[in-house]
N, C-alpha and C. Protein backbone atom coordinates (compact mmCIF):
# COMPACT_ATOMS: atom_id res chain seq x y z
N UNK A 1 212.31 -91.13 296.37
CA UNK A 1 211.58 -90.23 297.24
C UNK A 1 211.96 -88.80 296.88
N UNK A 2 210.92 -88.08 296.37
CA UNK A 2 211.14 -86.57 296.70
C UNK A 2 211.22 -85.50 297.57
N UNK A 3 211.44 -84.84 297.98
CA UNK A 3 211.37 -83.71 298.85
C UNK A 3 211.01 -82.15 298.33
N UNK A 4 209.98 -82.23 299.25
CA UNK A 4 209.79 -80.59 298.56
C UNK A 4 209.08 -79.64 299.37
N UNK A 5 208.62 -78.40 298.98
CA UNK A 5 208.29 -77.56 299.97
C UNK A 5 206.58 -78.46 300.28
N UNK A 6 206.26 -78.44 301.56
CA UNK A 6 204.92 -79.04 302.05
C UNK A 6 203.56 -77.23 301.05
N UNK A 7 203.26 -78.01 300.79
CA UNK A 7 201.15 -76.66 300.57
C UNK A 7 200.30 -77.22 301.15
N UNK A 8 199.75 -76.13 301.21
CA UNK A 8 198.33 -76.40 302.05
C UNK A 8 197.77 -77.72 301.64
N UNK A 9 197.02 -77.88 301.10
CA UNK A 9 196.61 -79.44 300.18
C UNK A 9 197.26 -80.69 300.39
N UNK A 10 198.38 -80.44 301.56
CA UNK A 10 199.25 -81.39 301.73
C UNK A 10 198.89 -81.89 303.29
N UNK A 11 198.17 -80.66 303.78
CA UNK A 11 198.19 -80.48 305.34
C UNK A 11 197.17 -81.85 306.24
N UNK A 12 196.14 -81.82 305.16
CA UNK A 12 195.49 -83.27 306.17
C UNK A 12 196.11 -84.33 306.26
N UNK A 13 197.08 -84.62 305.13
CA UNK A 13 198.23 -86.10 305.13
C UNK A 13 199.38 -85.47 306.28
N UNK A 14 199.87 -84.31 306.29
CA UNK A 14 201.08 -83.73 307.64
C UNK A 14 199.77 -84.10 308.76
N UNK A 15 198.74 -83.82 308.74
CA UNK A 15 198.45 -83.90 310.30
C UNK A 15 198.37 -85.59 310.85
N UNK A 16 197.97 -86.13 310.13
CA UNK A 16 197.99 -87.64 310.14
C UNK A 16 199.76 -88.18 310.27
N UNK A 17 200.46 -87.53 310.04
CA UNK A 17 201.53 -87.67 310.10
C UNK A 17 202.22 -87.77 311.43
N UNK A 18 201.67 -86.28 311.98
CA UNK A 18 202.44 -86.14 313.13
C UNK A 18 201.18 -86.89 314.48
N UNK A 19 200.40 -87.17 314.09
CA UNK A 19 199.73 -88.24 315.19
C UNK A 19 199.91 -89.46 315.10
N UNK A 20 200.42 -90.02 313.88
CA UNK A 20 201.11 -91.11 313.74
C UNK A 20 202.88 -90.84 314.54
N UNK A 21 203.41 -89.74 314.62
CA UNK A 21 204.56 -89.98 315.41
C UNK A 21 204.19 -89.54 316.73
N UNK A 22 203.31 -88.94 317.44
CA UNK A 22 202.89 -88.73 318.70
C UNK A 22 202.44 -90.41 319.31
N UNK A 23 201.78 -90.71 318.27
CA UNK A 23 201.71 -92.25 319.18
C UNK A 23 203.06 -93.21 319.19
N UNK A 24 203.77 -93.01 317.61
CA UNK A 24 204.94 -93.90 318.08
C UNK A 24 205.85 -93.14 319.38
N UNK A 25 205.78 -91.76 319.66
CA UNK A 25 206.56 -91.62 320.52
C UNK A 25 205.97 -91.84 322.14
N UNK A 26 204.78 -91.68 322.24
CA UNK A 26 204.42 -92.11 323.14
C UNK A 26 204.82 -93.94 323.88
N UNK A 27 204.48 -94.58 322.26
CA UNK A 27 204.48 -95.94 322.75
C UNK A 27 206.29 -96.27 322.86
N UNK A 28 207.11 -95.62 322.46
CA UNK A 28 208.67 -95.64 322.40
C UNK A 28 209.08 -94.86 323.66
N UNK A 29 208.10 -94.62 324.73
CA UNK A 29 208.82 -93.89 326.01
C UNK A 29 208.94 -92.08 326.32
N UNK A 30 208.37 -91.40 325.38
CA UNK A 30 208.58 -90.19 325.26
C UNK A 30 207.03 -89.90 324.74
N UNK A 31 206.21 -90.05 326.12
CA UNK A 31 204.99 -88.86 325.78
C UNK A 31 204.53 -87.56 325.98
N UNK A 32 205.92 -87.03 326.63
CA UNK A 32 205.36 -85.68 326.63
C UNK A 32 206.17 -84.90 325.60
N UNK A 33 206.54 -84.97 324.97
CA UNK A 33 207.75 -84.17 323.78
C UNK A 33 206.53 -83.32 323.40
N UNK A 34 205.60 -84.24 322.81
CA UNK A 34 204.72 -82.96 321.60
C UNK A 34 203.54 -82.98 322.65
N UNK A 35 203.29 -83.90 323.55
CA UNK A 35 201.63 -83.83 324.08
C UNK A 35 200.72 -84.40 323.31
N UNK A 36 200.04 -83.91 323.12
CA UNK A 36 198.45 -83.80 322.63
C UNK A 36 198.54 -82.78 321.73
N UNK A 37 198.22 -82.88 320.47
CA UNK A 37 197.31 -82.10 319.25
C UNK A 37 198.85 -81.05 318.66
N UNK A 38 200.23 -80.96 319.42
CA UNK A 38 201.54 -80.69 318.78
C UNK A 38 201.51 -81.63 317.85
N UNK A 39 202.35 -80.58 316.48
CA UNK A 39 202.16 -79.27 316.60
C UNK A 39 200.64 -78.91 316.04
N UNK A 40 200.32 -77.82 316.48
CA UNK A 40 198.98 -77.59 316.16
C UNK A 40 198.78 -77.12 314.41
N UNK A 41 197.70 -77.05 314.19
CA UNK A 41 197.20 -76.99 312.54
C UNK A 41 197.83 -75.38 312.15
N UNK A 42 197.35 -74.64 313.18
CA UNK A 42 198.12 -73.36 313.14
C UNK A 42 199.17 -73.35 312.94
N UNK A 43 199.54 -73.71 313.57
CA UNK A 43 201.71 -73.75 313.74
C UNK A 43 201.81 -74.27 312.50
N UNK A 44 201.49 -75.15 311.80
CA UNK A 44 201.92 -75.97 310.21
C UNK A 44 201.63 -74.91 309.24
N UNK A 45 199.92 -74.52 309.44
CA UNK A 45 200.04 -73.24 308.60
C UNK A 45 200.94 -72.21 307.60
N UNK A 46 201.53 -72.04 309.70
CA UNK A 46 202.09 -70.64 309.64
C UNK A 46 203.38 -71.18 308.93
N UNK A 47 203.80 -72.44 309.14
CA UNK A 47 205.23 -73.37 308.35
C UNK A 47 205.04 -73.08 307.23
N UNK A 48 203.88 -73.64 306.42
CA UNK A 48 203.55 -72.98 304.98
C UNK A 48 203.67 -72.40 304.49
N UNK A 49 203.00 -71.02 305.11
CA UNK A 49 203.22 -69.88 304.38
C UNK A 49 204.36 -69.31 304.24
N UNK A 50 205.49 -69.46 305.36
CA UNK A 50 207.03 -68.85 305.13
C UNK A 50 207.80 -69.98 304.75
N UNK A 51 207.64 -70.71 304.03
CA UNK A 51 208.41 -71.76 303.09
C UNK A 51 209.32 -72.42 304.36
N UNK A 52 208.68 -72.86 305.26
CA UNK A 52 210.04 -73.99 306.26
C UNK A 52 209.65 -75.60 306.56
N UNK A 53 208.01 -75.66 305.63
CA UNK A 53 207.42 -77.19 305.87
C UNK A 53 208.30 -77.67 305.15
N UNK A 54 208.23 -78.71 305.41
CA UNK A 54 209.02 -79.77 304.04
C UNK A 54 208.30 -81.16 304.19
N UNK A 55 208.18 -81.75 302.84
CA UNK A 55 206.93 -83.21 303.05
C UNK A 55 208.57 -83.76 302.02
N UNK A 56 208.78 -85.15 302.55
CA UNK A 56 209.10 -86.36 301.66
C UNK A 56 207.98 -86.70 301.11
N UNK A 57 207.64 -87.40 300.17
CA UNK A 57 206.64 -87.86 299.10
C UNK A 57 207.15 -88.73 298.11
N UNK A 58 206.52 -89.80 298.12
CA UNK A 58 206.80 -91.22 296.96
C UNK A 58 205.40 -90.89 296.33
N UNK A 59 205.19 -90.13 294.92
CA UNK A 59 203.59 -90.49 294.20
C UNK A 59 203.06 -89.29 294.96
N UNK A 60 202.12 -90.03 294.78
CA UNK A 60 201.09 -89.07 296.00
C UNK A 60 201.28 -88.89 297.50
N UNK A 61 202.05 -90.22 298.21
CA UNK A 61 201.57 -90.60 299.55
C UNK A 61 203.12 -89.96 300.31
N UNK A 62 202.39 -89.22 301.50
CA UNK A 62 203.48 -88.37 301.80
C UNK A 62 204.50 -89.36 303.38
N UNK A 63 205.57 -89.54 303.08
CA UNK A 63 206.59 -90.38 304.07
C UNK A 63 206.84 -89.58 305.34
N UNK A 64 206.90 -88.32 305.46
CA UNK A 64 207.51 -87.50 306.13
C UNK A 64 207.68 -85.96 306.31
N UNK A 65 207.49 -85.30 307.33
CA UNK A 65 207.53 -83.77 307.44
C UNK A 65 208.22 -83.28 308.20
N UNK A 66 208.97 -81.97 308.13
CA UNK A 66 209.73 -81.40 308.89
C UNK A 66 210.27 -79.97 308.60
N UNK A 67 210.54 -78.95 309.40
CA UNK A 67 210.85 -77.88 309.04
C UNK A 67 212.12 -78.23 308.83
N UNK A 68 212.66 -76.86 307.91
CA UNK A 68 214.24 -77.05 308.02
C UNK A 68 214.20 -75.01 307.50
N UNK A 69 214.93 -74.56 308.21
CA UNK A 69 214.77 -73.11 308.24
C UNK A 69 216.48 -72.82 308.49
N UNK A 70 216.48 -71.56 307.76
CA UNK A 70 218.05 -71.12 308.52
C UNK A 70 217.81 -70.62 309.62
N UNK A 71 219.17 -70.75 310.87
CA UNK A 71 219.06 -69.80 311.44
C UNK A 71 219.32 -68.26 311.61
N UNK A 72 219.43 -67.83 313.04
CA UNK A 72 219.83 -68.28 314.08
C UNK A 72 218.53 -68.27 314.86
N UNK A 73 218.58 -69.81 315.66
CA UNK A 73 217.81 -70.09 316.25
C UNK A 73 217.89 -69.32 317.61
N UNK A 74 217.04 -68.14 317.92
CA UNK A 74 216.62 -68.00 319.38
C UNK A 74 217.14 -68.85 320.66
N UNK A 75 216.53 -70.05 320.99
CA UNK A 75 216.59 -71.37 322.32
C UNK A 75 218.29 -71.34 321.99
N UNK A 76 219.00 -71.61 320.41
CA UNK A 76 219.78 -72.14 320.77
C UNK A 76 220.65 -71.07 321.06
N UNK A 77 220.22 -69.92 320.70
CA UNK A 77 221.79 -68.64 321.34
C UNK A 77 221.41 -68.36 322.29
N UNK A 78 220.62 -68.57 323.51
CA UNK A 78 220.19 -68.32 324.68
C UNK A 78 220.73 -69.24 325.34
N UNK A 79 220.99 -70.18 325.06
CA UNK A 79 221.32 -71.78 325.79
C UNK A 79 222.54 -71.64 326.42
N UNK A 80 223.00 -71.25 327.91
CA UNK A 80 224.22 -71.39 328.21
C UNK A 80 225.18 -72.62 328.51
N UNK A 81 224.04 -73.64 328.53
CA UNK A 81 224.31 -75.14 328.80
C UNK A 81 224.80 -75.80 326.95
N UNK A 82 224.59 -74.87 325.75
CA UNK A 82 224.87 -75.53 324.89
C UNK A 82 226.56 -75.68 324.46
N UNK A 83 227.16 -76.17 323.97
CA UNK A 83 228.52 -75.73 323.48
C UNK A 83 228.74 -75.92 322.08
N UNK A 84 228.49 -75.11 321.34
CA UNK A 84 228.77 -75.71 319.82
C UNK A 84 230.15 -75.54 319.06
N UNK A 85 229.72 -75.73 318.03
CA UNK A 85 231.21 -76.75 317.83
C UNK A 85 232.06 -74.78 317.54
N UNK A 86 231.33 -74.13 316.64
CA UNK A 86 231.66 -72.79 315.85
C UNK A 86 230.35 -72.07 316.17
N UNK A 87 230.38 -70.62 315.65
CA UNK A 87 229.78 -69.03 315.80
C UNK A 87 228.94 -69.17 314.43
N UNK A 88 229.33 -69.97 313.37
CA UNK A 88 229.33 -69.50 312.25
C UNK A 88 227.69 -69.92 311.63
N UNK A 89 227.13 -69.50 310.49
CA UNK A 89 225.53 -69.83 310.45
C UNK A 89 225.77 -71.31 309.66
N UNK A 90 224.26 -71.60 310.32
CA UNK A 90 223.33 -72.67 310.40
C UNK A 90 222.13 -72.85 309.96
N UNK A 91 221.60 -73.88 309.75
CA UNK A 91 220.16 -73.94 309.45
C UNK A 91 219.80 -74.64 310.52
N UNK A 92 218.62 -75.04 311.00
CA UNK A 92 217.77 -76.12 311.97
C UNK A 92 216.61 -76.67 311.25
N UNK A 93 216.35 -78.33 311.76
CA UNK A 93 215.41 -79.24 311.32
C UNK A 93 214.73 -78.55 312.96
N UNK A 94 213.52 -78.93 312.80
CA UNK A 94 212.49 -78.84 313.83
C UNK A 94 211.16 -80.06 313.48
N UNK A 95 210.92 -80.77 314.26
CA UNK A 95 209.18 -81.17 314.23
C UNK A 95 209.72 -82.30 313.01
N UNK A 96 210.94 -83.23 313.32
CA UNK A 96 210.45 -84.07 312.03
C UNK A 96 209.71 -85.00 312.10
N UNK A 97 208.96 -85.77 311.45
CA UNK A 97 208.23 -87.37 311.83
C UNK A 97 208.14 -88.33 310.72
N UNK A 98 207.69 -88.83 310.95
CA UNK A 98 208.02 -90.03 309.47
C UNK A 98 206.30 -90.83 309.88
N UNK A 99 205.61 -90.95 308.70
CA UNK A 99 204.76 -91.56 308.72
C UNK A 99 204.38 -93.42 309.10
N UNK A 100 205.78 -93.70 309.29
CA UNK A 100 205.82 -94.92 309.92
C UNK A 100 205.49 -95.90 308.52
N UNK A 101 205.45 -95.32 307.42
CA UNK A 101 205.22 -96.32 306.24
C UNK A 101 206.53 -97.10 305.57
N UNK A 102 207.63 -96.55 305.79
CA UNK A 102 208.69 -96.91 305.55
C UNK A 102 209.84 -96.82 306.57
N UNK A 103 210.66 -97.70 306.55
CA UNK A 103 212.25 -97.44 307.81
C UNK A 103 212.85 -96.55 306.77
N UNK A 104 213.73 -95.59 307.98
CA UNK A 104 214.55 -94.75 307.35
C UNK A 104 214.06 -93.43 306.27
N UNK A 105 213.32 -93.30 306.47
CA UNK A 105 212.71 -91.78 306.09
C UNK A 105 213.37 -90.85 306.58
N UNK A 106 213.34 -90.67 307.65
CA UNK A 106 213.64 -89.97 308.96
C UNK A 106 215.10 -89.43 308.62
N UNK A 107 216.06 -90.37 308.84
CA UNK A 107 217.59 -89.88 308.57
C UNK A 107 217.53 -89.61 306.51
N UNK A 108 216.62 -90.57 305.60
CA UNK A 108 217.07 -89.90 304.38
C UNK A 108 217.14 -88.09 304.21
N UNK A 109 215.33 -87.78 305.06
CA UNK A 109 215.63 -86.35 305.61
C UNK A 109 216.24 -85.55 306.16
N UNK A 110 217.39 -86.05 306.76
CA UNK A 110 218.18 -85.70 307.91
C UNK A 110 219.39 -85.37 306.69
N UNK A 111 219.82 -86.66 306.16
CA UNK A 111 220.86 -86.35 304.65
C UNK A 111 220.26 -85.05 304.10
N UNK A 112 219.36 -85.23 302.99
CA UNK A 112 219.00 -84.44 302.33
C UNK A 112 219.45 -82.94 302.59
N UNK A 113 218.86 -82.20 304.04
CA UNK A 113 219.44 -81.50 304.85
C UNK A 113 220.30 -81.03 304.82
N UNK A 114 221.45 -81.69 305.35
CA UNK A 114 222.91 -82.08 305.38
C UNK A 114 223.55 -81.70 303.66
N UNK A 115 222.58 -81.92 302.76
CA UNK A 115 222.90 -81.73 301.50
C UNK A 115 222.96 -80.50 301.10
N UNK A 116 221.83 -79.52 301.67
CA UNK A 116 221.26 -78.28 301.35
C UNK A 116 222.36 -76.99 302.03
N UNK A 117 223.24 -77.54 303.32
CA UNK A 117 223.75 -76.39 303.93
C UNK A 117 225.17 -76.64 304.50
N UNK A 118 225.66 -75.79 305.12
CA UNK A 118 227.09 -76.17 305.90
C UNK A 118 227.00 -76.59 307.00
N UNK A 119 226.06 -76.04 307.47
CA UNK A 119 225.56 -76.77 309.22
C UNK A 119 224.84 -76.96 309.41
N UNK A 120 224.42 -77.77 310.45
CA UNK A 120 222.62 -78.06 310.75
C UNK A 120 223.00 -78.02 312.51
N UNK A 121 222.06 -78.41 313.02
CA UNK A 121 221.49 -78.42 314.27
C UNK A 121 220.04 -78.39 314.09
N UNK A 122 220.14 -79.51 315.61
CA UNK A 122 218.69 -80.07 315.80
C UNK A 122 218.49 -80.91 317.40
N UNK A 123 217.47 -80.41 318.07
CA UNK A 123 217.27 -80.74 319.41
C UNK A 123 216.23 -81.74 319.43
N UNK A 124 216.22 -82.47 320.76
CA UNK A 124 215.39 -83.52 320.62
C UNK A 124 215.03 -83.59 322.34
N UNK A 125 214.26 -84.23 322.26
CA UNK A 125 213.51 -84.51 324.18
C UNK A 125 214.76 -85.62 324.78
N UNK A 126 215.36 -85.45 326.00
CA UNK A 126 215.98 -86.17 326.58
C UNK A 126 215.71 -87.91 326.26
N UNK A 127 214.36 -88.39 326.21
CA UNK A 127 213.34 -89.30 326.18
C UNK A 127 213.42 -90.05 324.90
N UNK A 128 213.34 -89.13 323.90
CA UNK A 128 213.51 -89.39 322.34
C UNK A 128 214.66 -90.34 322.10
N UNK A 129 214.80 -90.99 322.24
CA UNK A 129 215.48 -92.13 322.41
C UNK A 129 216.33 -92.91 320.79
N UNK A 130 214.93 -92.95 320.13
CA UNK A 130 214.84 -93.32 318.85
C UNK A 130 215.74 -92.43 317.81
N UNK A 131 215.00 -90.52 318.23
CA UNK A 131 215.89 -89.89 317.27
C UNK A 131 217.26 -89.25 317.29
N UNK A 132 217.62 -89.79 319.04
CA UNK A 132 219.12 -90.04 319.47
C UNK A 132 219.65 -90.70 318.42
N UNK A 133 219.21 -92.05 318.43
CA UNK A 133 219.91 -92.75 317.62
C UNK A 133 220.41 -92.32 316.54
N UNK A 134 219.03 -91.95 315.67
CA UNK A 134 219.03 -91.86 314.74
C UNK A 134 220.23 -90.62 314.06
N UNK A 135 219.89 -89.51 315.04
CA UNK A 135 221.14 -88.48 314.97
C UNK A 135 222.48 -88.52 314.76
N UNK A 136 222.75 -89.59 315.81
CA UNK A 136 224.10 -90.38 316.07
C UNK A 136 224.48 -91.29 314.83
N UNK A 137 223.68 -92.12 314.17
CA UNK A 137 223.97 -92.78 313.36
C UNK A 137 224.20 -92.13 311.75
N UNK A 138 223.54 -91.06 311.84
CA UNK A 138 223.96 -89.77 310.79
C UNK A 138 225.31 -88.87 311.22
N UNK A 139 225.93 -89.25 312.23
CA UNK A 139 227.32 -88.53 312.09
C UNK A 139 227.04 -87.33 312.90
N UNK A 140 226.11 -86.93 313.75
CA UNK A 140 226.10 -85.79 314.69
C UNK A 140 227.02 -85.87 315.66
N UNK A 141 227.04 -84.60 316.65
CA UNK A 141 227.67 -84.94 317.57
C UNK A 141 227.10 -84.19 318.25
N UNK A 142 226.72 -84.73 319.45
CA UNK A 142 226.15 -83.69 321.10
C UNK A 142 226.86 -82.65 321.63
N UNK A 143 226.07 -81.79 321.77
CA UNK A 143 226.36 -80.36 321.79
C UNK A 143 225.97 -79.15 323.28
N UNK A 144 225.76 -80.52 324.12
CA UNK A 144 224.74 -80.19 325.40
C UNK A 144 223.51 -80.35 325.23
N UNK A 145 223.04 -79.35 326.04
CA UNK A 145 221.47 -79.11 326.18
C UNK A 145 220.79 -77.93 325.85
N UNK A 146 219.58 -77.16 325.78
CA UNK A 146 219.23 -76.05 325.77
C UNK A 146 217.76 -76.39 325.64
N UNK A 147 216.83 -75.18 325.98
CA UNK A 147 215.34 -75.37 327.06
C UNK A 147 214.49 -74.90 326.46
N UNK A 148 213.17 -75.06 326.25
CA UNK A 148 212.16 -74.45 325.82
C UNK A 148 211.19 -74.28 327.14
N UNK A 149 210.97 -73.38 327.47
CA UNK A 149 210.51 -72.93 329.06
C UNK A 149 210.25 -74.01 330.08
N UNK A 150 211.91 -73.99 330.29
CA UNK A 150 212.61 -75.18 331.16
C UNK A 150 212.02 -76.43 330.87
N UNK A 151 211.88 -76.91 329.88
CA UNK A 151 211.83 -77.93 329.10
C UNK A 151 213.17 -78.91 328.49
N UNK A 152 213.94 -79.42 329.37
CA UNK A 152 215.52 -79.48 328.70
C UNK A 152 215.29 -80.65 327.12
N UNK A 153 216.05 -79.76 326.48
CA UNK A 153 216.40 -80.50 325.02
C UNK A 153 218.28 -81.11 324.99
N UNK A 154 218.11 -82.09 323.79
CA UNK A 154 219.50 -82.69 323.61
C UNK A 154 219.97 -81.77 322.78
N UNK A 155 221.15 -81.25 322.19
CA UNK A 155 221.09 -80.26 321.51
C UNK A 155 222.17 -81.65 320.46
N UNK A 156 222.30 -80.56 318.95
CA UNK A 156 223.46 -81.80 317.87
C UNK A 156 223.47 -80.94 316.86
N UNK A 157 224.61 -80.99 316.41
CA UNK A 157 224.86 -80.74 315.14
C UNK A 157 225.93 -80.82 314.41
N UNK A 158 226.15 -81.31 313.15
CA UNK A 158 226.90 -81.71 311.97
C UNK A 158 226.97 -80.40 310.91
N UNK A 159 228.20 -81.25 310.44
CA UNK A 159 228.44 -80.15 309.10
C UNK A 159 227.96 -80.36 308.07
N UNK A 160 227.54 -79.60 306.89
CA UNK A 160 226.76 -80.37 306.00
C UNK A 160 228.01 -80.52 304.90
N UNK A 161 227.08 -80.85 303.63
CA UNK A 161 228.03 -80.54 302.38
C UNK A 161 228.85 -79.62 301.96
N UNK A 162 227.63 -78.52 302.05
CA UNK A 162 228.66 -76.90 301.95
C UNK A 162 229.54 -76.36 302.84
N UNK A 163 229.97 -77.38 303.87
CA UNK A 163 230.49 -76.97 304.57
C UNK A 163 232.26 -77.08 304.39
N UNK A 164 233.06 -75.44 303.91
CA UNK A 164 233.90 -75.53 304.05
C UNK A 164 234.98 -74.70 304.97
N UNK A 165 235.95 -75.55 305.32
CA UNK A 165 236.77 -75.53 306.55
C UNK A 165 237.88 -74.53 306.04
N UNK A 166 238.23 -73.40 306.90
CA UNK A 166 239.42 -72.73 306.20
C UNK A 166 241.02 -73.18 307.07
């Protein structure tokens, strides 16, 4: 599996993507995380053009999408409910999904990640159940909470590769 920056030309397989994880999350207990028509065609766009999409891809057929951007994330330095582990910079995954064509997409993206930086962080819907797990089983650790207009999120984050300890 490759990973690489998502293009436009990529965008009708991402949108099929993330309505394929709006229904698994719906049918897994968590239908309000994205709603209806999250994230919108706009919002992916605008991912595009400042290099933060990212598509997994086997061939042609795309496994998976997700931002991964440095920070500092806004929600999460506002968050007084969060506690993280250090001050020090980070990147964040946002919006990942997995096309449901293969198990384990999801966390290979989550590695990959983990490969690229010293820290990550990444929030999820109380509800999200699945990418609890999945977090947890990649070596995160919970970090509190923090809100998207009082919207409460799980908050997590790990150290990556580059990450060195003085």
């Amino acid at each position: 599996m490759e990973i690489i920056p998502a293009q436009l030309q990529h965008l009708p397989a991402i949108l099929d993507i993330y309505d394929h994880a709006r229904t698994f999350m719906a049918q897994a207990g968590n239908p309000t995380q994205w709603g209806d028509g999250y994230p919108q065609k706009t919002l992916l766009e605008e991912d595009i053009a400042l290099g933060r999409l990212w598509v997994a891809k086997e061939g042609e057929t795309l496994h998976c999408a997700f931002v991964f951007c440095p920070g500092p994330e806004p929600i999460y330095e506002e968050s007084a409910e969060a506690c993280w582990p250090d001050d020090g910079p980070y990147w964040v995954i946002h919006r990942i999904a997995s096309a449901g064509l293969q198990k384990g997409v999801g966390a290979a993206c989550i590695q990959w990640c983990l490969e690229q930086c010293a820290s990550l962080r990444i929030d999820t819907h109380p509800d999200n159940l699945p990418m609890q797990h999945t977090l947890e089983k990649c070596g995160f650790c919970r970090c509190g909470r923090v809100y998207y207009d009082d919207s409460p999120r799980v908050a997590f984050q790990k150290y990556g590769a580059l990450y060195k300890q003085n």
